[in-house]
N, C-alpha and C. Protein backbone atom coordinates (compact mmCIF):
# COMPACT_ATOMS: atom_id res chain seq x y z
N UNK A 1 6.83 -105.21 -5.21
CA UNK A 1 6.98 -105.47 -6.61
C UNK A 1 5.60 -105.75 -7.19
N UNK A 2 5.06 -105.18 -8.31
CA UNK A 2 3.79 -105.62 -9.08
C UNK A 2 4.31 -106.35 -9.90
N UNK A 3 3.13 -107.53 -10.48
CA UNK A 3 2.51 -108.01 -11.08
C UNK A 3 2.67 -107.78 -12.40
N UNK A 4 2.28 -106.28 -12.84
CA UNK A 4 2.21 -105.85 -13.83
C UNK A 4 3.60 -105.43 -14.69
N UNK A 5 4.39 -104.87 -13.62
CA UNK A 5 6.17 -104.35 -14.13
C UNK A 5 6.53 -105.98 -14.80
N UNK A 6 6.28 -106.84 -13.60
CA UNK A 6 6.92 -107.98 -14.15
C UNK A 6 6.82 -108.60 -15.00
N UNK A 7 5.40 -108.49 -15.58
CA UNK A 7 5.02 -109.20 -16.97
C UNK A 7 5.65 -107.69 -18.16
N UNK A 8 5.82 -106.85 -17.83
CA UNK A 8 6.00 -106.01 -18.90
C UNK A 8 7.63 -106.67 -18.96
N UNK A 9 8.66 -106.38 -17.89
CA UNK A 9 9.73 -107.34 -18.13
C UNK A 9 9.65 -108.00 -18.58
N UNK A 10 9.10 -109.04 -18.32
CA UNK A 10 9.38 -110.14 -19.35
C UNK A 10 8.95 -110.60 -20.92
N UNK A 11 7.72 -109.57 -21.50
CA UNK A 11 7.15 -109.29 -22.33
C UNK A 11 9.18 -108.32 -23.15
N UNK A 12 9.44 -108.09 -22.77
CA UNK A 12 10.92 -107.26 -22.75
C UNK A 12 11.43 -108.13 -23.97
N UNK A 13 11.92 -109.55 -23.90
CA UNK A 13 12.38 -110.31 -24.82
C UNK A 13 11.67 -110.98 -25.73
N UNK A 14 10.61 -111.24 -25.32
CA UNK A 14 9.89 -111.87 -27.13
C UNK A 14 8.28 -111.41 -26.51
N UNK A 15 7.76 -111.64 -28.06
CA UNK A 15 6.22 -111.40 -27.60
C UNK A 15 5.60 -112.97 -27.02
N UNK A 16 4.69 -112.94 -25.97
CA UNK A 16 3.98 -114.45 -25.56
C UNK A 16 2.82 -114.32 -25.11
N UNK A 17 1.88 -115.05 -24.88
CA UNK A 17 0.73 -115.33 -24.58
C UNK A 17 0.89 -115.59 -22.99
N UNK A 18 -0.29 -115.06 -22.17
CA UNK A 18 -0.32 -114.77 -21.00
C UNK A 18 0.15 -115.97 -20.37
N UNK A 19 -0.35 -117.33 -21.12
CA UNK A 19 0.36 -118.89 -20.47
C UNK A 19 1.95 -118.88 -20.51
N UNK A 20 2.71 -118.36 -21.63
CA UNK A 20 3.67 -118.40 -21.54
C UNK A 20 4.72 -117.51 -21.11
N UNK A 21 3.62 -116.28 -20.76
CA UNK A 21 4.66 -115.53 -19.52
C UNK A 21 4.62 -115.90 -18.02
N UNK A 22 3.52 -116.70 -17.88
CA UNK A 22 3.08 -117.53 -16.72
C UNK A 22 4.62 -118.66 -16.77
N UNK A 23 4.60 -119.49 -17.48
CA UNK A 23 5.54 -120.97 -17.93
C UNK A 23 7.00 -120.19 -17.47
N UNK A 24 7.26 -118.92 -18.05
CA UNK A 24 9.08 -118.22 -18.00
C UNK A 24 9.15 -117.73 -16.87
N UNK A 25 7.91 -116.97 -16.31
CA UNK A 25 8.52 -116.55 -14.75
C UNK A 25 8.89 -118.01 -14.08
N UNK A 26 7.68 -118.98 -14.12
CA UNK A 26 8.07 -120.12 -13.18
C UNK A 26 9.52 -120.84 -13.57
N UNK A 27 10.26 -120.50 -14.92
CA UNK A 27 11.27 -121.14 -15.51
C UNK A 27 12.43 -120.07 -14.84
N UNK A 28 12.20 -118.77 -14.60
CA UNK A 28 12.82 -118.21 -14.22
C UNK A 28 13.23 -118.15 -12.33
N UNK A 29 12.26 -118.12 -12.26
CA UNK A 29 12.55 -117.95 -10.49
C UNK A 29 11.38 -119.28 -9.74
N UNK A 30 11.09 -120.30 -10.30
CA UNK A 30 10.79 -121.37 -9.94
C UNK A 30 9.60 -121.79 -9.10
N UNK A 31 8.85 -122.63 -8.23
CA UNK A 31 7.94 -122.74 -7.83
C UNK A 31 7.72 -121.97 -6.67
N UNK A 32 8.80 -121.33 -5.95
CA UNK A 32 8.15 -120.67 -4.89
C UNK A 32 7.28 -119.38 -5.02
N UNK A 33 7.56 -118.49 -6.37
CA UNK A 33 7.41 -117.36 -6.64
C UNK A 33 6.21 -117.53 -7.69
N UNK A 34 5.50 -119.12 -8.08
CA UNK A 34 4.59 -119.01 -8.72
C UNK A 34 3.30 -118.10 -8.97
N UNK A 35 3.02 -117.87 -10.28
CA UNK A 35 1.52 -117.13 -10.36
C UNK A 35 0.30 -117.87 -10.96
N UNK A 36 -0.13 -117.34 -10.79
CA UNK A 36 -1.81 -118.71 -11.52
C UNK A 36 -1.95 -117.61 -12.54
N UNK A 37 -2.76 -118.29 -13.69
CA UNK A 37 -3.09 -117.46 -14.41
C UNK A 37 -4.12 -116.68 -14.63
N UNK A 38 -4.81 -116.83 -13.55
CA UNK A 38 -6.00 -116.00 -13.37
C UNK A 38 -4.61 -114.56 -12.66
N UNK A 39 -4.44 -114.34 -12.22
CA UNK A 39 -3.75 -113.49 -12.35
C UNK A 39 -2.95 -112.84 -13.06
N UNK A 40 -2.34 -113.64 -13.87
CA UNK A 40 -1.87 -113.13 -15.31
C UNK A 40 -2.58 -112.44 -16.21
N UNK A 41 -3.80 -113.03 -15.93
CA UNK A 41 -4.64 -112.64 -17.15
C UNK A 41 -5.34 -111.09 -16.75
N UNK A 42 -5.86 -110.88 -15.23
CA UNK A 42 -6.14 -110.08 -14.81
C UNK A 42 -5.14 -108.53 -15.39
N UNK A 43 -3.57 -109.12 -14.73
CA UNK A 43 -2.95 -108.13 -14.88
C UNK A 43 -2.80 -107.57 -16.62
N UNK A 44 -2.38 -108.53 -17.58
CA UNK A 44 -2.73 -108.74 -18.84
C UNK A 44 -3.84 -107.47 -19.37
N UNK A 45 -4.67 -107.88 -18.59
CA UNK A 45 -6.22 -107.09 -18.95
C UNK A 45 -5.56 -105.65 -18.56
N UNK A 46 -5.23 -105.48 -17.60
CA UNK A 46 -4.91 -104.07 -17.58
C UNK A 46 -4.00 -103.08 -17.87
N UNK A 47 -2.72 -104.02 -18.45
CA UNK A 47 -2.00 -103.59 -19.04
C UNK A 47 -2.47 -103.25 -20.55
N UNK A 48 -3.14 -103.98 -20.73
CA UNK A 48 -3.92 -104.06 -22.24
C UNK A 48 -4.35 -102.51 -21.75
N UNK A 49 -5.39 -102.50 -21.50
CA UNK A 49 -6.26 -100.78 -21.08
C UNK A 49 -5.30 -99.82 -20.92
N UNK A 50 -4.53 -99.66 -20.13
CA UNK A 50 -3.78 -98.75 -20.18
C UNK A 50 -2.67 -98.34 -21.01
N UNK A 51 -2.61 -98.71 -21.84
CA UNK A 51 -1.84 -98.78 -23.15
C UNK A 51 -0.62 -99.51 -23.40
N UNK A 52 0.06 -100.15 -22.42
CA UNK A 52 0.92 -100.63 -22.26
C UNK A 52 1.70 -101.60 -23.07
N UNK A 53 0.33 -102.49 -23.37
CA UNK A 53 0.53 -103.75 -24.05
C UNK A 53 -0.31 -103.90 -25.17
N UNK A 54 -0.16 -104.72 -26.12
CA UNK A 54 -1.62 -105.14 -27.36
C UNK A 54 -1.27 -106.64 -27.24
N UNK A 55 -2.76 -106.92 -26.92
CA UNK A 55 -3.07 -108.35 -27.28
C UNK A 55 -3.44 -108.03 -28.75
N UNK A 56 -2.86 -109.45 -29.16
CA UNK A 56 -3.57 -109.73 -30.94
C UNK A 56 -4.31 -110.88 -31.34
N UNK A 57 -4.84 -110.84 -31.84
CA UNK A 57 -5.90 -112.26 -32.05
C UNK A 57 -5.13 -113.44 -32.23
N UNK A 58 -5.83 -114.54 -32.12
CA UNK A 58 -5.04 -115.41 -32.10
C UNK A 58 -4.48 -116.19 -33.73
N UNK A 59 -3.14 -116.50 -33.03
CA UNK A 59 -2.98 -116.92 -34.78
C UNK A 59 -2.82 -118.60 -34.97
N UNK A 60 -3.11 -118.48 -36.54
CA UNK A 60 -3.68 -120.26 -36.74
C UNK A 60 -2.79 -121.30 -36.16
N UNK A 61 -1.22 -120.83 -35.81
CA UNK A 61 -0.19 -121.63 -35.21
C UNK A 61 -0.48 -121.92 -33.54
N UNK A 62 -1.01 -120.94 -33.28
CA UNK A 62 -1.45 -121.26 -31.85
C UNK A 62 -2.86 -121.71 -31.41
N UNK A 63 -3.99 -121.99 -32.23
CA UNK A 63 -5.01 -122.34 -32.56
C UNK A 63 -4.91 -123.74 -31.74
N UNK A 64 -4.50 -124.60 -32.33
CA UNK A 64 -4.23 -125.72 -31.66
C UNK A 64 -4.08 -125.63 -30.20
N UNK A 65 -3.20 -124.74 -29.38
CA UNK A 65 -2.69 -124.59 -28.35
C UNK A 65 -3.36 -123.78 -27.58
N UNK A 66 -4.93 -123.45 -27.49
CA UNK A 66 -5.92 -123.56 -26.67
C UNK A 66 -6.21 -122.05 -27.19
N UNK A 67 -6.22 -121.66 -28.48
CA UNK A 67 -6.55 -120.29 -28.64
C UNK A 67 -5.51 -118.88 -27.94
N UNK A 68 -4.34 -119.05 -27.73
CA UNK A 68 -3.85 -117.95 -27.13
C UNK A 68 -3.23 -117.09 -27.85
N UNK A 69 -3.75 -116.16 -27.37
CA UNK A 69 -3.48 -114.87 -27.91
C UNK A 69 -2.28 -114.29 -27.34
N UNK A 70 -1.42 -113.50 -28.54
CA UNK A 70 -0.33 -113.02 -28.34
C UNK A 70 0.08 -111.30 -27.86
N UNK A 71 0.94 -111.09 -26.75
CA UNK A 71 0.80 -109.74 -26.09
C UNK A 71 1.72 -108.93 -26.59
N UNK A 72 2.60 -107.90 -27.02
CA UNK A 72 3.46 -107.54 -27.15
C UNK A 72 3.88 -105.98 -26.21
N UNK A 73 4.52 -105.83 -26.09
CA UNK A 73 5.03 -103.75 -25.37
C UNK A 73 4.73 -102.98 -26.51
N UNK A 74 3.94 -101.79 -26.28
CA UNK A 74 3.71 -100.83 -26.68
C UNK A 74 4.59 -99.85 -26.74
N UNK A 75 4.87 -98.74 -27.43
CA UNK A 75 6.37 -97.77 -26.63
C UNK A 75 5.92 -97.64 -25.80
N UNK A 76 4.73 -97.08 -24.90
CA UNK A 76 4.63 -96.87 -23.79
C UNK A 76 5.08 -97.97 -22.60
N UNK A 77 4.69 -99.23 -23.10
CA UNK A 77 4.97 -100.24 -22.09
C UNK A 77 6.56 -100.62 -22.22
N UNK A 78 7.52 -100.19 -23.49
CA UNK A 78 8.73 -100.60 -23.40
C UNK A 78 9.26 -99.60 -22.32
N UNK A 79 8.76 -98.01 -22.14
CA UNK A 79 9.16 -97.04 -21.60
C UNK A 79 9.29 -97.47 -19.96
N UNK A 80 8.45 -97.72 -19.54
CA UNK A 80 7.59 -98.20 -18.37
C UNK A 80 8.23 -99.57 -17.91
N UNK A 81 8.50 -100.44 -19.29
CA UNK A 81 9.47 -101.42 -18.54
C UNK A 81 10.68 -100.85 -18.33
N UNK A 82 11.34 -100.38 -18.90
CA UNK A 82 12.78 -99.62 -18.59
C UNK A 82 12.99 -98.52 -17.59
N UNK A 83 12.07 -97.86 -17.68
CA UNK A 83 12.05 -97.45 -16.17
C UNK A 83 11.82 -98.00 -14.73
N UNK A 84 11.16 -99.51 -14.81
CA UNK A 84 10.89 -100.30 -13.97
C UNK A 84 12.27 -101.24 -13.71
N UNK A 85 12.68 -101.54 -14.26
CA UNK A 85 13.94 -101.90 -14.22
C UNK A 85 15.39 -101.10 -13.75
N UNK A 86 15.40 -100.16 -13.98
CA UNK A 86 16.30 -99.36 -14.26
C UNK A 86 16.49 -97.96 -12.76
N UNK A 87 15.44 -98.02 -12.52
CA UNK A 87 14.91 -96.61 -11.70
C UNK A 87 15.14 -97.02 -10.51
N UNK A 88 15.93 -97.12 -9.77
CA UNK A 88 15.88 -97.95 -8.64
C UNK A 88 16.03 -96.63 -8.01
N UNK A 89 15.42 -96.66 -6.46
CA UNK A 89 15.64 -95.87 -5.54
C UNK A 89 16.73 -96.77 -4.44
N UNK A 90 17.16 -95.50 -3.26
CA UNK A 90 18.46 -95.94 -2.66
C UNK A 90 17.41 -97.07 -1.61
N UNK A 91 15.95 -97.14 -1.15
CA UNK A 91 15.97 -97.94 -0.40
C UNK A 91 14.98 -98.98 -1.08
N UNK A 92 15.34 -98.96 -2.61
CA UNK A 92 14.76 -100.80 -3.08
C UNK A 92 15.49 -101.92 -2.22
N UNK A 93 14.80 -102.84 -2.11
CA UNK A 93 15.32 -103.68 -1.08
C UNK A 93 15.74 -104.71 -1.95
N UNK A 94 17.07 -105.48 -1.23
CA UNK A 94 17.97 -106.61 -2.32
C UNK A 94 17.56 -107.54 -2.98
N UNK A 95 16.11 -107.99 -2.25
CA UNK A 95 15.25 -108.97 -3.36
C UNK A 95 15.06 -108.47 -4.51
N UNK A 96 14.17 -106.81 -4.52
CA UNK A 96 13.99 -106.27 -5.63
C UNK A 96 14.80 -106.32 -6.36
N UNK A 97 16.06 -105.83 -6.23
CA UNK A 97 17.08 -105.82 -7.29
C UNK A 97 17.51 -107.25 -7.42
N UNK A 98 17.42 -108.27 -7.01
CA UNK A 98 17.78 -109.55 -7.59
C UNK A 98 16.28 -109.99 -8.55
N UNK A 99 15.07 -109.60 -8.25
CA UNK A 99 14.15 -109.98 -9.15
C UNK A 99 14.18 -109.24 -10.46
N UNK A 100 15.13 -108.02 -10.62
CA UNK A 100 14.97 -107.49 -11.53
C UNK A 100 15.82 -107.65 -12.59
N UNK A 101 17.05 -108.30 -11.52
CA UNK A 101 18.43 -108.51 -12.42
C UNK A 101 18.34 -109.59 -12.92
N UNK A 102 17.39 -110.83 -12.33
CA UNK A 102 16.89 -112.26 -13.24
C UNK A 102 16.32 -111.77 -14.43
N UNK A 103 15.31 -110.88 -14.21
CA UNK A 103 14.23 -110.24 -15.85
C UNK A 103 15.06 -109.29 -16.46
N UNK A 104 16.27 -108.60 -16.36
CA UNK A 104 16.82 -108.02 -16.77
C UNK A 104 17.73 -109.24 -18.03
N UNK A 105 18.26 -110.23 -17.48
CA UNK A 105 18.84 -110.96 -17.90
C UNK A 105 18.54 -111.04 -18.64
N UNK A 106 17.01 -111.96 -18.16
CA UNK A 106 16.45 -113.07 -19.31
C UNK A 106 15.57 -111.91 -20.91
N UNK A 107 15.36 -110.47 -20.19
CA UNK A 107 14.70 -109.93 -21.25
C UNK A 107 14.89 -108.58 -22.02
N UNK A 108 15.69 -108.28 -21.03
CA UNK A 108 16.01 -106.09 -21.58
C UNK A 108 16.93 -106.33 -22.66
N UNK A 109 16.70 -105.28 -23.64
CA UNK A 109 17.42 -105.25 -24.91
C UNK A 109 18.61 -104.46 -23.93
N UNK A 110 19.95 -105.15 -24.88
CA UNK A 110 21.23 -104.42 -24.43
C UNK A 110 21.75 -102.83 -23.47
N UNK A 111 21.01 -101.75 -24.09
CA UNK A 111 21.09 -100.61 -23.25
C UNK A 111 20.43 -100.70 -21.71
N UNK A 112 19.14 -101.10 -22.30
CA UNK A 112 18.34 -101.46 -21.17
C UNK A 112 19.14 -102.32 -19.80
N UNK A 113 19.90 -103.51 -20.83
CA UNK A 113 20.23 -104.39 -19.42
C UNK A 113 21.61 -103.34 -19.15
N UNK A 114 22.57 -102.42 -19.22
CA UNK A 114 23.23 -101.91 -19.38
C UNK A 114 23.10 -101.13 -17.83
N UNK A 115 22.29 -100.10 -18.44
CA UNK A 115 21.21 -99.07 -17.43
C UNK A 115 20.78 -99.74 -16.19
N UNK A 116 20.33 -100.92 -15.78
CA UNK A 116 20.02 -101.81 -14.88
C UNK A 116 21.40 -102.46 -14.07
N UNK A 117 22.45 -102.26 -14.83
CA UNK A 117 23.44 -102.89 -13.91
C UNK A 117 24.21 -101.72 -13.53
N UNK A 118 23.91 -100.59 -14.02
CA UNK A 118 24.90 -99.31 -13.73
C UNK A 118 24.10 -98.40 -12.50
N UNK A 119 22.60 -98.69 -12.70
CA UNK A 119 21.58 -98.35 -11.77
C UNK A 119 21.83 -99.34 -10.49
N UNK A 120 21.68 -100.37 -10.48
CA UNK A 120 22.29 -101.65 -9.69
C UNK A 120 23.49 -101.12 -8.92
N UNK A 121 24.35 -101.31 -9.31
CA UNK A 121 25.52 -100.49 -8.62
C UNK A 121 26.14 -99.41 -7.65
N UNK A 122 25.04 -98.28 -8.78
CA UNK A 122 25.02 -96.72 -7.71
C UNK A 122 24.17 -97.31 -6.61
N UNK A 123 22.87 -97.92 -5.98
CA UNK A 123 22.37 -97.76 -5.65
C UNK A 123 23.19 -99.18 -4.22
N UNK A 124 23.92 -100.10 -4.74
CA UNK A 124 24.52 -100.97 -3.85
C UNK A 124 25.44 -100.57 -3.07
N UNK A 125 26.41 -99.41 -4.07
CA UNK A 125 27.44 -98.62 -3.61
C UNK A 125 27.11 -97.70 -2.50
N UNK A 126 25.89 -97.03 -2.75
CA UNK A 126 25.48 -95.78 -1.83
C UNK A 126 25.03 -96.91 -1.10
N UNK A 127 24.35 -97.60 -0.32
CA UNK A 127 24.01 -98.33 0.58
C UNK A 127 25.22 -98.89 1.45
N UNK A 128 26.08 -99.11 0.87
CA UNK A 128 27.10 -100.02 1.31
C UNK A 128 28.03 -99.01 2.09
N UNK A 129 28.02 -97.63 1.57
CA UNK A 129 28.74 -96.12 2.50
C UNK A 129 27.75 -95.62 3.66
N UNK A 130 26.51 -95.85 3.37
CA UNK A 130 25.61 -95.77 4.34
C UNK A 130 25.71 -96.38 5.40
N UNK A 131 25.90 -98.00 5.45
CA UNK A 131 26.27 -98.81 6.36
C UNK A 131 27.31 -98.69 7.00
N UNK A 132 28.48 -98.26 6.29
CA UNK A 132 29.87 -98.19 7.02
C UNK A 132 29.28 -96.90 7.74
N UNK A 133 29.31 -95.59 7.45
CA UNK A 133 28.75 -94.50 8.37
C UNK A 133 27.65 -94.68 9.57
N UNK A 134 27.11 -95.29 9.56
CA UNK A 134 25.66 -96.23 10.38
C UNK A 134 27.00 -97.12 11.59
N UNK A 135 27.95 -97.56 11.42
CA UNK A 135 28.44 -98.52 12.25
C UNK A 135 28.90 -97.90 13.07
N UNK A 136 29.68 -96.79 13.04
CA UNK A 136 30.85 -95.95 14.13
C UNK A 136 29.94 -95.96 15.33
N UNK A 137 28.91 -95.57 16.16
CA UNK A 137 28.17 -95.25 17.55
C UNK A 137 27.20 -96.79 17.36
N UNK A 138 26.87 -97.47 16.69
CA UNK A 138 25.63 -98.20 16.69
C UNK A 138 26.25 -99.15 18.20
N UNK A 139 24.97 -99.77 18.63
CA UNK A 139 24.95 -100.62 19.62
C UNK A 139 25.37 -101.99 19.34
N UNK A 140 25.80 -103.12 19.60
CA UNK A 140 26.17 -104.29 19.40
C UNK A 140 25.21 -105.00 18.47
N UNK A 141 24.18 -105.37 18.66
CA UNK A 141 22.95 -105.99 18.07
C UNK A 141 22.70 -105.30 16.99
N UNK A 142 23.02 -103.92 16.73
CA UNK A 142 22.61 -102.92 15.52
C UNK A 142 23.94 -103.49 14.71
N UNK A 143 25.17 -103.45 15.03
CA UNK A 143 26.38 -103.78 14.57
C UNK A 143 26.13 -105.14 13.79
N UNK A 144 25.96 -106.01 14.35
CA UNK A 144 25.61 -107.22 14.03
C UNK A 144 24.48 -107.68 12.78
N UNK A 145 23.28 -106.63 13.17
CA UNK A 145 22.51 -106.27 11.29
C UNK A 145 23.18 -105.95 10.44
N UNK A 146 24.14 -104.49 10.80
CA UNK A 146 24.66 -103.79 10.26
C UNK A 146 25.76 -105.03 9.07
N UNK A 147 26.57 -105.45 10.04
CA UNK A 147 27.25 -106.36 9.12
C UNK A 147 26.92 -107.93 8.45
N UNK A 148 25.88 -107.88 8.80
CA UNK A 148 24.94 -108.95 7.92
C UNK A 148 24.32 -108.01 6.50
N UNK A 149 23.73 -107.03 6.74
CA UNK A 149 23.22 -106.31 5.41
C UNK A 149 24.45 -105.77 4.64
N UNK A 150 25.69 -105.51 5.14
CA UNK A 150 26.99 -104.77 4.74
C UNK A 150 27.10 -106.40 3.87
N UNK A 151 27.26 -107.62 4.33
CA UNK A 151 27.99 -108.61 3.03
C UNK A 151 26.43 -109.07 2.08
N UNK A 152 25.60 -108.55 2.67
CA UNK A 152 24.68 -109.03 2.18
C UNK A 152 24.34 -108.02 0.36
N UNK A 153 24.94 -106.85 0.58
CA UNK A 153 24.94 -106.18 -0.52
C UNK A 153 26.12 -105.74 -0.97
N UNK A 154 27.49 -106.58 -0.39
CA UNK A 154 28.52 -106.68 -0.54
C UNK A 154 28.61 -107.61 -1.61
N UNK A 155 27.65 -108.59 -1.36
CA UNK A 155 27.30 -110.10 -2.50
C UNK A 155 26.53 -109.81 -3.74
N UNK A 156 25.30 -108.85 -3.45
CA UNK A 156 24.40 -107.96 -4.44
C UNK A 156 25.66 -107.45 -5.36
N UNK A 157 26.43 -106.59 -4.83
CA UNK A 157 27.42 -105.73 -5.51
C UNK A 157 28.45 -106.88 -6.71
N UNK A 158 28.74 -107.83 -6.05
CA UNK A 158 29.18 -108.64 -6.64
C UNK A 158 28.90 -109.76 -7.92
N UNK A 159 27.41 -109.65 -7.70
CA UNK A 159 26.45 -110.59 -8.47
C UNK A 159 25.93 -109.93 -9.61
N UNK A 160 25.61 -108.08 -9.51
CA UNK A 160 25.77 -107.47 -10.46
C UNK A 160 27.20 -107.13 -11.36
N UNK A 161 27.93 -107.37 -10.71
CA UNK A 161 29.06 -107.16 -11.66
C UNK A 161 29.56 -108.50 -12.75
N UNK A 162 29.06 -109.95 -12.03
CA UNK A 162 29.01 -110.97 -12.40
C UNK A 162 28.00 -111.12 -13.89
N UNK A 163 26.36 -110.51 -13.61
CA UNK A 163 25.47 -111.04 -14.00
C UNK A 163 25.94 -110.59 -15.60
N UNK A 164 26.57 -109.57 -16.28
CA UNK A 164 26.39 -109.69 -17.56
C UNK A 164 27.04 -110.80 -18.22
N UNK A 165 28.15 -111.57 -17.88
CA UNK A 165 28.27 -113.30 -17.79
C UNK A 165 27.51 -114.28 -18.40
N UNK A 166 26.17 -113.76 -17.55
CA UNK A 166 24.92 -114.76 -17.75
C UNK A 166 24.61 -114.55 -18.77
N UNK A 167 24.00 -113.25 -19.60
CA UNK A 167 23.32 -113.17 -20.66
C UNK A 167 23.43 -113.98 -21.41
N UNK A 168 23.02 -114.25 -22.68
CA UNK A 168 22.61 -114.92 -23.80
C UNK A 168 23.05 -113.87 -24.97
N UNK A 169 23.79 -114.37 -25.78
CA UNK A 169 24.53 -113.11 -26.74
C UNK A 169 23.22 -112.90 -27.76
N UNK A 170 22.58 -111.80 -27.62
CA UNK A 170 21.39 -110.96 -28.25
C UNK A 170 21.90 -110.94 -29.98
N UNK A 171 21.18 -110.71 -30.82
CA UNK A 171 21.40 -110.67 -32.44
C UNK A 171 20.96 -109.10 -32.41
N UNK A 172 21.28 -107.88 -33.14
CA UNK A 172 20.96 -107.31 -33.43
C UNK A 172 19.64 -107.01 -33.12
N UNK A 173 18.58 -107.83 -34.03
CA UNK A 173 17.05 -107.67 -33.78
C UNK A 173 16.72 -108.08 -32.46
N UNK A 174 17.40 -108.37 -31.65
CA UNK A 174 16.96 -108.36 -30.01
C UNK A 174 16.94 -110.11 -29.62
């Protein structure tokens, strides 16, 4: 997973300053998964260059609050987040899709989070036929992965069908 998808996610629901996409991931998935902001800012920087994102100068409301400047998605970077979200291949691994389905939550406009749980799905479903086909000859010890990853995206499967639950009812303007 980059750095960079993830701040465009989360850039997904409002515009913020590199501290405060720093503050929502840690609000989101908590101290183990922390980033410093020298890394934020790095990635920031290059999303900026590559068209992704626009920083804007800083405004007099945030002046006070150490000068920070505000980032927003570009179409290119909304494109790029929605395909980052959304595009899953059959062997993203179940973290991925649980890191995506937290930023999906907390930030994709409606279609977007839509596309992410229908993408979510095909891709839990085909895994989960894979595994049952994988079990018929496997060896004991293979059996035994086998049905640890079988409830393990048996639970994935379940948590996406759960997660639109979670959302936050969106207004029109997002």
């Amino acid at each position: 997973m980059v750095l960079d998808d993830v701040l465009l996610a989360l850039l997904g629901g409002r515009d913020s300053s590199a501290w405060e996409l720093m503050q929502r991931h840690g609000e989101i998935f908590g101290s183990a998964r922390r980033m410093d902001i020298v890394r934020v800012m790095a990635a920031v920087t290059r999303l900026e260059r590559s068209g992704f994102l626009r920083v804007d100068a800083a405004v007099p409301a945030r002046m006070s609050s150490g000068n920070r400047r505000t980032c927003s998605l570009t179409a290119a970077g909304r494109q790029r987040q929605r395909a980052w979200l959304c595009d899953l291949t059959p062997d993203v691994s179940i973290e991925d899709v649980y890191v995506r389905g937290m930023l999906a939550v907390e930030s994709a406009d409606e279609a977007t989070f839509e596309a992410f749980i229908r993408s979510g799905l095909a891709v839990t479903r085909a895994r989960m036929h894979a595994l049952a086909d994988d079990a018929a000859g496997a060896a004991a010890v293979t059996r035994a992965k086998d049905a640890f990853e079988r409830e393990t995206v048996r639970a994935l499967a379940l948590w996406l069908h759960q997660l639109p639950d979670h959302r936050y009812p969106r207004s029109a303007a997002g």
